[in-house]
C-alpha atoms as a PDB file:
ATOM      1  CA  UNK A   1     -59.737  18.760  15.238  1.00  0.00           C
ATOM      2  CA  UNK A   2     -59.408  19.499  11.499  1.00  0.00           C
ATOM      3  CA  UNK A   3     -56.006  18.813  10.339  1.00  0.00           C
ATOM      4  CA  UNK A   4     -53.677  21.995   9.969  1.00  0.00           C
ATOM      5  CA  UNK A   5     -52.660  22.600   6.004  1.00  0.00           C
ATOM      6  CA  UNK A   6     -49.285  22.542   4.874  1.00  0.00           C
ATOM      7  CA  UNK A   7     -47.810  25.159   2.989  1.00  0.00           C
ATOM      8  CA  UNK A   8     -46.241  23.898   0.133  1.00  0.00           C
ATOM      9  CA  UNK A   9     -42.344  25.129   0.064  1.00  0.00           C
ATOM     10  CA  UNK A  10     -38.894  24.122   0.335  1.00  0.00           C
ATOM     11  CA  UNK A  11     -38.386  22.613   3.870  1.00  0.00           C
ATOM     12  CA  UNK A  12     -35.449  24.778   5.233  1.00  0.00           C
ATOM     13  CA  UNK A  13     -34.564  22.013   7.885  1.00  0.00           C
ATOM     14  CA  UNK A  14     -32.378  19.427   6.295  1.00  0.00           C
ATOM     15  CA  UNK A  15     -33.980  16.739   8.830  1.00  0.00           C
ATOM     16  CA  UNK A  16     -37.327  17.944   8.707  1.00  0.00           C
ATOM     17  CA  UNK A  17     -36.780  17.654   5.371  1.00  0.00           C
ATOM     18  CA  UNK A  18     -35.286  14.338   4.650  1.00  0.00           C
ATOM     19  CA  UNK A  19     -37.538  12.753   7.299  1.00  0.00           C
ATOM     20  CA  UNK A  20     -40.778  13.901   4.868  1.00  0.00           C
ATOM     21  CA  UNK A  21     -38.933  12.618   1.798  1.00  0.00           C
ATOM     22  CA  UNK A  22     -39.020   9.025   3.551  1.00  0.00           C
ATOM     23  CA  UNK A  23     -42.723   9.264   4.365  1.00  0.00           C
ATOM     24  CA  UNK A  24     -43.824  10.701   1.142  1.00  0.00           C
ATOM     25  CA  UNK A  25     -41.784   8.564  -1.002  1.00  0.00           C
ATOM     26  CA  UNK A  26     -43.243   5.313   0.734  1.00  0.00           C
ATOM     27  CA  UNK A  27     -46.665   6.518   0.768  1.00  0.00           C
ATOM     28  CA  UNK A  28     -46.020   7.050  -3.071  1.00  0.00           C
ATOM     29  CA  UNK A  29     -44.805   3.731  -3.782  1.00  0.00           C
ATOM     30  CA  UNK A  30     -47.706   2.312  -1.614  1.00  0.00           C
ATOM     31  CA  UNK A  31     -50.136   3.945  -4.109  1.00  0.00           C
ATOM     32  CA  UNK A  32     -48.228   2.988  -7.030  1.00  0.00           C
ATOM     33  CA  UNK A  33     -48.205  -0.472  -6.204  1.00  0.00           C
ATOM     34  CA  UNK A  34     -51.957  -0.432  -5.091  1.00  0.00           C
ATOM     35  CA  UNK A  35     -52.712   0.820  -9.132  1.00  0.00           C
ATOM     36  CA  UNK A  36     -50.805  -1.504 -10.096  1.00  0.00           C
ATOM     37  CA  UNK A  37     -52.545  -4.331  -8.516  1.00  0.00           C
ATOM     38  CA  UNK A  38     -56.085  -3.106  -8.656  1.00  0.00           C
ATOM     39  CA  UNK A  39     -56.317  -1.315 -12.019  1.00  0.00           C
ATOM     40  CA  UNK A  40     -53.398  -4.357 -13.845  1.00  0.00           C
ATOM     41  CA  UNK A  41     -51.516  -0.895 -14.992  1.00  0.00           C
ATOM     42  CA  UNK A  42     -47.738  -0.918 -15.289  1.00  0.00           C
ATOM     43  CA  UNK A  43     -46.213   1.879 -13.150  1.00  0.00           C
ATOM     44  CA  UNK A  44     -42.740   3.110 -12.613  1.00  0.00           C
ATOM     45  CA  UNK A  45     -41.317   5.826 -10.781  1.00  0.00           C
ATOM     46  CA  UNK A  46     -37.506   7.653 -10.388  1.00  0.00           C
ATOM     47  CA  UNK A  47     -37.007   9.655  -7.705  1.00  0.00           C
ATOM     48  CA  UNK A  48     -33.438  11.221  -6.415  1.00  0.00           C
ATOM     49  CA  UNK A  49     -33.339  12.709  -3.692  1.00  0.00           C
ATOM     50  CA  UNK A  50     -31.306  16.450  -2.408  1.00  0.00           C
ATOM     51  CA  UNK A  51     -28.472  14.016  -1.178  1.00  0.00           C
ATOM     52  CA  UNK A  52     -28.304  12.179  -4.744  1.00  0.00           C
ATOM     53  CA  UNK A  53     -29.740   8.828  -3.592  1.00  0.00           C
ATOM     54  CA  UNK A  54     -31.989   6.576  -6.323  1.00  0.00           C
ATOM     55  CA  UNK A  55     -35.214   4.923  -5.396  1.00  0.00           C
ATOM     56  CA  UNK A  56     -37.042   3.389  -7.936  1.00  0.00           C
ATOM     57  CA  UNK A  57     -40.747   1.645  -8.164  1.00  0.00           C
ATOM     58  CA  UNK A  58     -41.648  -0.789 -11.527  1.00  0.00           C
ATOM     59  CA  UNK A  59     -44.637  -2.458 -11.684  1.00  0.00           C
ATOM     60  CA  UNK A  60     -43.819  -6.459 -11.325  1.00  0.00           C
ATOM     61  CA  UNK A  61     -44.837  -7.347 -14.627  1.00  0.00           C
ATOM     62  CA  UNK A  62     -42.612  -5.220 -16.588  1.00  0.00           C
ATOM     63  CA  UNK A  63     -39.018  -4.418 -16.790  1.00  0.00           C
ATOM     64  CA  UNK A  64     -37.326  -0.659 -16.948  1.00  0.00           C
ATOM     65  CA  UNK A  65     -36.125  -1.657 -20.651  1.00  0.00           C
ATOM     66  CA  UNK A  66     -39.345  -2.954 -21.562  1.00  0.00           C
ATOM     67  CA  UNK A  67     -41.240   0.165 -19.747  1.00  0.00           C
ATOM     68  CA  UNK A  68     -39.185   2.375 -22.173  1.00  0.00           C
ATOM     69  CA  UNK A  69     -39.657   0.515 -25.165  1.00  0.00           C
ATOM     70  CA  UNK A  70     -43.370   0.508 -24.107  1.00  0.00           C
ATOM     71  CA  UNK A  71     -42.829   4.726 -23.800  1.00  0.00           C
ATOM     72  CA  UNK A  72     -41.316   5.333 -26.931  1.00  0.00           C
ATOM     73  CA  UNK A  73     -43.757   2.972 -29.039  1.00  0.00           C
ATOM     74  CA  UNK A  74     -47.017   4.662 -27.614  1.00  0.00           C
ATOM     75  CA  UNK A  75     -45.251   8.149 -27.930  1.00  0.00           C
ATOM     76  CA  UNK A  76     -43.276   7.471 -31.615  1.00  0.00           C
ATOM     77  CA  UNK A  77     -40.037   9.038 -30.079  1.00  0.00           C
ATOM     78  CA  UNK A  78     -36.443   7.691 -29.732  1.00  0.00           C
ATOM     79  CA  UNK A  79     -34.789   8.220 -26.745  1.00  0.00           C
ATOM     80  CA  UNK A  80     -31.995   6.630 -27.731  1.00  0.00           C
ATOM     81  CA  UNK A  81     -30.892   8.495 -30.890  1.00  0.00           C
ATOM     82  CA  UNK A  82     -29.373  11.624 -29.908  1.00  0.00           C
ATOM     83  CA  UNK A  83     -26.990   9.387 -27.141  1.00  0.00           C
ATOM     84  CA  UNK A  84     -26.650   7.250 -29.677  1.00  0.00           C
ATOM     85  CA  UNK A  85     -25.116   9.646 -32.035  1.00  0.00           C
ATOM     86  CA  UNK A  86     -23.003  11.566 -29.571  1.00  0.00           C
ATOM     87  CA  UNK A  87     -21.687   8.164 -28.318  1.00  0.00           C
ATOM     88  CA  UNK A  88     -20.561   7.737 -31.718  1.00  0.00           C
ATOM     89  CA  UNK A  89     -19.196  11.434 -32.051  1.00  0.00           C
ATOM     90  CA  UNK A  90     -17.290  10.748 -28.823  1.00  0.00           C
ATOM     91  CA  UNK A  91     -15.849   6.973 -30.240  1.00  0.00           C
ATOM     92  CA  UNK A  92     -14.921   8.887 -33.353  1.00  0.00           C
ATOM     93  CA  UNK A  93     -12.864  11.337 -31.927  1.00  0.00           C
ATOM     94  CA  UNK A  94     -11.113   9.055 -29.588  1.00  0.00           C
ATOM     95  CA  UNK A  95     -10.177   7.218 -32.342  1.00  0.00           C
ATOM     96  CA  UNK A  96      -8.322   9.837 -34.005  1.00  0.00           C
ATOM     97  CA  UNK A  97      -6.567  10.676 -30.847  1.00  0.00           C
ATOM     98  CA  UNK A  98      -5.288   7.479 -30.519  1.00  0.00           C
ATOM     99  CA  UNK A  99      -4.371   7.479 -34.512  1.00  0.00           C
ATOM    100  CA  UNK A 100      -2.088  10.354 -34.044  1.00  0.00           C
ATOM    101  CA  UNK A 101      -0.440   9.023 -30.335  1.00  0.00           C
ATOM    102  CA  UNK A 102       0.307   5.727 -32.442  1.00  0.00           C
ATOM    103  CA  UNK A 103       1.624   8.385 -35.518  1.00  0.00           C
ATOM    104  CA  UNK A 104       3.677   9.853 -33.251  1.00  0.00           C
ATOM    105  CA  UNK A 105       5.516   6.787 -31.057  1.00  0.00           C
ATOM    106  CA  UNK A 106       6.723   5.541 -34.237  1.00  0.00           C
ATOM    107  CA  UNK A 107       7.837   9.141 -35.086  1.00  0.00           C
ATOM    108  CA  UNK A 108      10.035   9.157 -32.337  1.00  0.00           C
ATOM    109  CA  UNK A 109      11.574   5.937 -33.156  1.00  0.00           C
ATOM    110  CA  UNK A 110      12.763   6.603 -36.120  1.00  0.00           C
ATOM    111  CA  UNK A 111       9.569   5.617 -38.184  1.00  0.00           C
ATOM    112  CA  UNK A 112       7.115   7.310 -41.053  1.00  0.00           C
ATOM    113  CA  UNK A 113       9.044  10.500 -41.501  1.00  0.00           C
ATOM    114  CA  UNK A 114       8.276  10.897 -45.360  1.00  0.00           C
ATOM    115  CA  UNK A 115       5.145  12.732 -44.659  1.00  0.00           C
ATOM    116  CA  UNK A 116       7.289  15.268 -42.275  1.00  0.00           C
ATOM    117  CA  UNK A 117       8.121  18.459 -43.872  1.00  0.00           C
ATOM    118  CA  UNK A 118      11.376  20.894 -42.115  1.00  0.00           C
ATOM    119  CA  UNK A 119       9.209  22.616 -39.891  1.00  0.00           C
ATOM    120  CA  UNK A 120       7.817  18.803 -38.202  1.00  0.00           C
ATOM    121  CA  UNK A 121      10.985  17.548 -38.769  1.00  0.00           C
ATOM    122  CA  UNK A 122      12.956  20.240 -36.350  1.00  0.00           C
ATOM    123  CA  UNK A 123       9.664  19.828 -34.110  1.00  0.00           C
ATOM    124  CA  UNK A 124      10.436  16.670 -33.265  1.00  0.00           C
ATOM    125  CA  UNK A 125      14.101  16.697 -32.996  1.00  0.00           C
ATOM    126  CA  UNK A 126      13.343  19.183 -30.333  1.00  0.00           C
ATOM    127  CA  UNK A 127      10.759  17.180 -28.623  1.00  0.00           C
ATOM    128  CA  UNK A 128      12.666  14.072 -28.889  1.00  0.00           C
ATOM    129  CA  UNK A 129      15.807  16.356 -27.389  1.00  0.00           C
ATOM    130  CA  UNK A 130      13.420  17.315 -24.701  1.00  0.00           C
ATOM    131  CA  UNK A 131      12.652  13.625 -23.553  1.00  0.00           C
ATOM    132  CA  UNK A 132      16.101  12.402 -23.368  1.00  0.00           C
ATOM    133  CA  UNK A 133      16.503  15.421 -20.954  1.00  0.00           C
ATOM    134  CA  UNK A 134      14.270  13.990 -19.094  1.00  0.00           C
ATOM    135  CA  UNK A 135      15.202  10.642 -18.731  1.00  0.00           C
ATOM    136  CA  UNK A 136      18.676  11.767 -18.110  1.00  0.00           C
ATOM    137  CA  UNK A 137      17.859  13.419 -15.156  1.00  0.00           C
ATOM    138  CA  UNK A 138      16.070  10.262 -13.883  1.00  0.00           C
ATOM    139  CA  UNK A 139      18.696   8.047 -14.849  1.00  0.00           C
ATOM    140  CA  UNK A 140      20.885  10.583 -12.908  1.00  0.00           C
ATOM    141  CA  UNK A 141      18.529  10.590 -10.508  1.00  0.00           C
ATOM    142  CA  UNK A 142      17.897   6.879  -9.487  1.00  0.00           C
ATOM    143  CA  UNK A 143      21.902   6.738  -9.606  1.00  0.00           C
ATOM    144  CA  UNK A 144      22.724   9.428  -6.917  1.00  0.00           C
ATOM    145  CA  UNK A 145      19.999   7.596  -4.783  1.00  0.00           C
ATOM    146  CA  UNK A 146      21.729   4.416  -5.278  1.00  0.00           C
ATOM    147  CA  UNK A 147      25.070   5.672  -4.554  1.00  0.00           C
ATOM    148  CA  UNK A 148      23.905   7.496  -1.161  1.00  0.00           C
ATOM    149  CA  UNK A 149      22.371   3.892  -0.039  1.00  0.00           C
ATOM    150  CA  UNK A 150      25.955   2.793  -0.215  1.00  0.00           C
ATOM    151  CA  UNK A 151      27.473   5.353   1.449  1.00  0.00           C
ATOM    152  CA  UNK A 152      25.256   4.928   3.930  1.00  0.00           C
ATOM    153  CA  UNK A 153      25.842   1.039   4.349  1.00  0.00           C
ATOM    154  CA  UNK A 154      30.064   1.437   3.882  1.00  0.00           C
ATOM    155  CA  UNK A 155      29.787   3.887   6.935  1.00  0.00           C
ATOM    156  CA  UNK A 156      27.464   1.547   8.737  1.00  0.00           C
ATOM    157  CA  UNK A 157      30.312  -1.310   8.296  1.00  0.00           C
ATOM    158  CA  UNK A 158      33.203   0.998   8.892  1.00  0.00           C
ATOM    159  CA  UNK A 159      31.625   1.640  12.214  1.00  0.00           C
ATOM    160  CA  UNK A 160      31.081  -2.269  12.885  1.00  0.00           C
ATOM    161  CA  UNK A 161      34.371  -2.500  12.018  1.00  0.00           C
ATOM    162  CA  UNK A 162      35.860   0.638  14.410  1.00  0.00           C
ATOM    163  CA  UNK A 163      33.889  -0.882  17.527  1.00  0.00           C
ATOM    164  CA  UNK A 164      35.378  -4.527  17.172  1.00  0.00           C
ATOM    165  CA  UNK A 165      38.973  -2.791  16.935  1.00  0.00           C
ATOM    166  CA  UNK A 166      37.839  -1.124  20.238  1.00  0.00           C
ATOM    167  CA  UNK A 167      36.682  -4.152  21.692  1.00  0.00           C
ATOM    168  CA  UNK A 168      40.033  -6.037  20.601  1.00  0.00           C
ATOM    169  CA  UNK A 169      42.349  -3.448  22.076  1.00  0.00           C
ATOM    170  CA  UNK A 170      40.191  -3.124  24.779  1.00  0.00           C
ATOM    171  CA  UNK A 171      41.298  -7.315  25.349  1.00  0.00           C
ATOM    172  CA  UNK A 172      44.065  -6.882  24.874  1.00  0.00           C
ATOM    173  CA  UNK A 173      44.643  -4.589  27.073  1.00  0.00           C
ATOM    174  CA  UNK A 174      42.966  -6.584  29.917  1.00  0.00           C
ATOM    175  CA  UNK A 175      42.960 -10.307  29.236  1.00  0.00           C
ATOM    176  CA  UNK A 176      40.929 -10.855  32.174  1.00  0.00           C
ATOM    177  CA  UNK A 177      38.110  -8.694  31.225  1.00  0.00           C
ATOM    178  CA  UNK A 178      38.414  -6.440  34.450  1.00  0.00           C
ATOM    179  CA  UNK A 179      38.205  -9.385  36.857  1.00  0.00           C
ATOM    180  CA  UNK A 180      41.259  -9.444  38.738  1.00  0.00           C
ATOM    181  CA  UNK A 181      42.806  -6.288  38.735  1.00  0.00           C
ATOM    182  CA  UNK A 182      46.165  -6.987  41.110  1.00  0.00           C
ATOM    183  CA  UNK A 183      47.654 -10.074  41.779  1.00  0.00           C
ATOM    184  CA  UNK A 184      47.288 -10.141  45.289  1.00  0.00           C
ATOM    185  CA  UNK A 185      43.307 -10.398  44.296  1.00  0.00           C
ATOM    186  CA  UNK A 186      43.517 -13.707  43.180  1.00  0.00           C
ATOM    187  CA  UNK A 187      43.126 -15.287  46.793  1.00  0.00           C
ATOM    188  CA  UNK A 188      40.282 -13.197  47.562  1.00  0.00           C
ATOM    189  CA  UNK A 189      38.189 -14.020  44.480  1.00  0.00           C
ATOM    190  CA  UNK A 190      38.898 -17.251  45.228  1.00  0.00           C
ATOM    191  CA  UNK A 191      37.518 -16.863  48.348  1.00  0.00           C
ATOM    192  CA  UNK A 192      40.416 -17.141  50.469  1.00  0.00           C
ATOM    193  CA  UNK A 193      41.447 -14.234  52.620  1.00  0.00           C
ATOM    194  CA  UNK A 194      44.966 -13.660  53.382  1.00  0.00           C
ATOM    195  CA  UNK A 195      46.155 -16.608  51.394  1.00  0.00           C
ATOM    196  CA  UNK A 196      44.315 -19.087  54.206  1.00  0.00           C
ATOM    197  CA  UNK A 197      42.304 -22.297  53.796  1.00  0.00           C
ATOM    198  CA  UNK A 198      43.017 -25.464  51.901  1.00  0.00           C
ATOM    199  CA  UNK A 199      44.351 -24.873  48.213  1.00  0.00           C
ATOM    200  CA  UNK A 200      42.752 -26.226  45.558  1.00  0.00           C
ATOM    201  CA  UNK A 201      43.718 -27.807  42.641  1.00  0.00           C
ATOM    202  CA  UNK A 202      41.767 -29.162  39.912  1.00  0.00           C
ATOM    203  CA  UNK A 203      43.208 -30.988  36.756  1.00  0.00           C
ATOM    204  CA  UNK A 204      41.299 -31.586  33.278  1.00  0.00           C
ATOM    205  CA  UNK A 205      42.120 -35.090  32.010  1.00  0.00           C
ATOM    206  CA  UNK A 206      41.748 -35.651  28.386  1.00  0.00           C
ATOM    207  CA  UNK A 207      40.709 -39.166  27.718  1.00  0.00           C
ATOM    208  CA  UNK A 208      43.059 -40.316  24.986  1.00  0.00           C
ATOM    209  CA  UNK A 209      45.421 -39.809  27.699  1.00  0.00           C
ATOM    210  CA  UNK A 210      45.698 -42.924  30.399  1.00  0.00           C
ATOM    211  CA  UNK A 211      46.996 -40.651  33.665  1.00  0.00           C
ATOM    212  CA  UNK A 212      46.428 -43.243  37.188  1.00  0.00           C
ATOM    213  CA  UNK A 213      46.066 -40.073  38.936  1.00  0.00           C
ATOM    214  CA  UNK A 214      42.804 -41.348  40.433  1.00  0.00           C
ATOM    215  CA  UNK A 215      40.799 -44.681  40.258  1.00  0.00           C
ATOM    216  CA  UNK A 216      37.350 -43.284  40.144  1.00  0.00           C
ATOM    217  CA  UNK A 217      35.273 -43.782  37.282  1.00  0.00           C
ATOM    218  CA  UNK A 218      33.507 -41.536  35.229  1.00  0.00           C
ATOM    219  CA  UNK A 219      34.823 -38.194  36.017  1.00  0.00           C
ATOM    220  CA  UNK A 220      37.852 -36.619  33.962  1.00  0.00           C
ATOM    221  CA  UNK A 221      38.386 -33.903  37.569  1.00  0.00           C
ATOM    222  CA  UNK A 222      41.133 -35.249  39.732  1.00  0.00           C
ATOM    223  CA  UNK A 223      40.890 -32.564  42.663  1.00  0.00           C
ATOM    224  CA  UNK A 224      44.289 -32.128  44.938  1.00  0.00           C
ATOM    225  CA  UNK A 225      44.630 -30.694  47.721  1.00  0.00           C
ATOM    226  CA  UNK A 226      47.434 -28.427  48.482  1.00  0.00           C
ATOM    227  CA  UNK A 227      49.010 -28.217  51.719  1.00  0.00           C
END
């Protein structure tokens, strides 16, 4: 069956569309690099595609630089020139910007004012008014913020301080941190009911001290009991 022709138009599809880019862009490099091989010619080719990607084919034997060298020898043009020139143009006028920024910083401190007639002169009083507004109401700025951060850490401390006052009253109040509430609880948390059992009681011994209240060795407990 005889191939079907292709009508030559913009491929509405964007995948139809990029998928024939791929082939036909290899295919063309395939054929550029079979010239270059069989017929010794130097080739290159530039190709971006809808999406703005680069591909590129150069002949081996050559270089892009040298390819356009090669171009503008054979041809007697200069593509470099005209970007030359408005590189130039565009150095120029940065230059003079930067020539009247450096003008004016020493303007504003104080510096080449002979040239200045009234007019400049009350200009840049009013600009140089203008920026010390400005840096006023940073100054003024950064200060408030500083002086909230210490608000904020003198109440953080003054409640610290409120909740160990609690605490301490709360002590005071009960020594015994809620554990015996009556007297008559002692026996019971103890463990003795009703006052019953054997009484217990243990002595601490420091041992600078030389008590005889026991001859065993090693232990400063001496344990009594109580009737």
């Amino acid at each position: 069956m005889a191939r079907g022709k292709i009508q030559i138009k913009k491929i509405e599809n964007q995948t139809n569309r990029q998928v024939t880019y791929s082939k036909r862009r290899n295919g063309l490099f395939k054929k550029a690099n079979e010239l270059t091989v069989l017929c010794d010619a130097k080739v290159s080719i530039v190709m971006i595609s809808s999406t703005g990607k680069l591909h590129e084919f150069i002949s081996p034997s050559i270089t892009t630089k040298q390819l356009f060298d090669l171009y503008q020898k054979t041809v007697g043009v200069d593509l470099w020139n005209s970007h030359y020139e408005k590189m130039q143009e565009q150095l120029r006028k940065l230059k003079d910007v930067n020539r009247n920024l450096r003008k004016e910083i020493r303007q504003r401190m104080g510096e080449s004012l002979n040239d200045l007639n009234y007019e400049q002169l009350e200009e840049l009083m009013e600009n140089v008014d203008n920026s010390l507004k400005l840096i006023r109401e940073r100054k003024y700025k950064v200060i408030g913020n500083q002086i909230e951060t210490y608000k904020k850490k003198v109440r953080n401390v003054e409640e610290i301080h409120r909740n160990l006052l609690l605490e301490f009253d709360a002590r005071q109040e009960d020594p015994y941190g809620g554990l015996v509430e009556q007297e008559g609880d002692y026996n019971s948390v103890l463990g003795f009911p009703n006052g019953g059992g054997a009484r217990i009681l243990a002595l601490r011994l420091q041992p600078n001290h030389h008590h005889h209240l026991h001859s065993g060795g090693g232990s400063d407990i001496t344990t009594f009991g109580l009737g």
